[in-house]
Protein backbone atom coordinates (compact mmCIF):
# COMPACT_ATOMS: atom_id res chain seq x y z
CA UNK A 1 -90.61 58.20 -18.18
CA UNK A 2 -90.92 54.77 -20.14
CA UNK A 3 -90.38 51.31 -18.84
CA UNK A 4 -87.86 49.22 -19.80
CA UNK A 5 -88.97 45.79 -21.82
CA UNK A 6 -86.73 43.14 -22.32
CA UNK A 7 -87.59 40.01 -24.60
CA UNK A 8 -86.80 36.45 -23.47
CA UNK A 9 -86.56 34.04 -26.01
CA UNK A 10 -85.45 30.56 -24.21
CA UNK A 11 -85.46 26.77 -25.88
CA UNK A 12 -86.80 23.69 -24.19
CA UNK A 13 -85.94 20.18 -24.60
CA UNK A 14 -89.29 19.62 -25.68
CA UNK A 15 -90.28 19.89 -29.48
CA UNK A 16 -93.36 16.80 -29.35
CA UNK A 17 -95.58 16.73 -25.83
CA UNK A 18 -98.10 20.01 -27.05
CA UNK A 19 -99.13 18.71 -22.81
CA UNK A 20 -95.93 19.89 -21.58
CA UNK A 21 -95.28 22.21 -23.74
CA UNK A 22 -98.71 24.19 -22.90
CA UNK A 23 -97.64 23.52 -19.20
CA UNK A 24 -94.33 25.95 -19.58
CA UNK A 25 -96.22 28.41 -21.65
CA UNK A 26 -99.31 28.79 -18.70
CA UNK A 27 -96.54 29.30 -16.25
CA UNK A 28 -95.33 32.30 -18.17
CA UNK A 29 -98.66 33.52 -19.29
CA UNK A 30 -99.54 33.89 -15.41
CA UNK A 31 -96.94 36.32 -14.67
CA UNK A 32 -98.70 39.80 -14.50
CA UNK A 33 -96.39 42.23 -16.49
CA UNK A 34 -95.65 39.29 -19.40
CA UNK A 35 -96.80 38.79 -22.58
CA UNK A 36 -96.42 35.47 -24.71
CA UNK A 37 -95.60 36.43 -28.04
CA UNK A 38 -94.61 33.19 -29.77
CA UNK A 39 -94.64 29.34 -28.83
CA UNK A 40 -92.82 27.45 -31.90
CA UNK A 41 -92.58 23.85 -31.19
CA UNK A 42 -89.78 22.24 -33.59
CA UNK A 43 -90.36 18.27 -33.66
CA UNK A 44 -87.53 17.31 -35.86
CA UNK A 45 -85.13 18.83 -33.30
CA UNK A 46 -87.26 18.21 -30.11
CA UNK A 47 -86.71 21.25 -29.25
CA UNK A 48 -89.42 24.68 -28.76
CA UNK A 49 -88.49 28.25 -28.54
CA UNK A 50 -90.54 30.19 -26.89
CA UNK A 51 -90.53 33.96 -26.46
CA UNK A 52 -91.62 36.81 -24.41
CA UNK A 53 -91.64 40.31 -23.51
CA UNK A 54 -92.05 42.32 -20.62
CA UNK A 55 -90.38 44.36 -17.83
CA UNK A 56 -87.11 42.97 -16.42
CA UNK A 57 -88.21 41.42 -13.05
CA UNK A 58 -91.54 40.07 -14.38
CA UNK A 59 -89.65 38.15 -17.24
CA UNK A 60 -86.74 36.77 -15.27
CA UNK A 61 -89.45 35.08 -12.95
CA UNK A 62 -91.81 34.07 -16.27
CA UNK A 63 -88.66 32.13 -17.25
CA UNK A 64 -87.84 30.96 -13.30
CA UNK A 65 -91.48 29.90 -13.62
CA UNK A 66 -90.85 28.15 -16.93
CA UNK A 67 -88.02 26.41 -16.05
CA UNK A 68 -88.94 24.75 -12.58
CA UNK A 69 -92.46 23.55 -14.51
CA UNK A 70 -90.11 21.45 -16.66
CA UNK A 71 -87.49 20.46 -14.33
CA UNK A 72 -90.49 19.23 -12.49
């Protein structure tokens, strides 16, 4: 039987601070079960989309994860 994957591709306020933006992207990357497949930072809209795969309960707490670390 095959797992399910899901991909998660959520956009932070944050297109400038590489700081922050590396701080979201370790929070996902230390979810077992994730993988990061692309970080693109856009400055002229201060904004980065981020996205990753994996099965559905690991990714909805990679993105919990994500979001409390900038919230923070």
């Amino acid at each position: 039987m095959s797992k399910a994957l899901i991909e998660c591709v959520p956009n932070f306020s944050e297109g400038v601070n590489m700081d922050i933006i590396r701080q979201i992207t370790a929070e996902i990357e230390q979810v077992e079960g994730v993988t990061l497949l692309d970080v693109d930072p856009g400055k002229a809209t201060n904004r980065t989309v981020v996205t990753f795969v994996g099965e559905p309960d690991p990714v909805v707490e990679a993105a919990f994860r994500a979001i409390q670390k900038l919230l923070n």
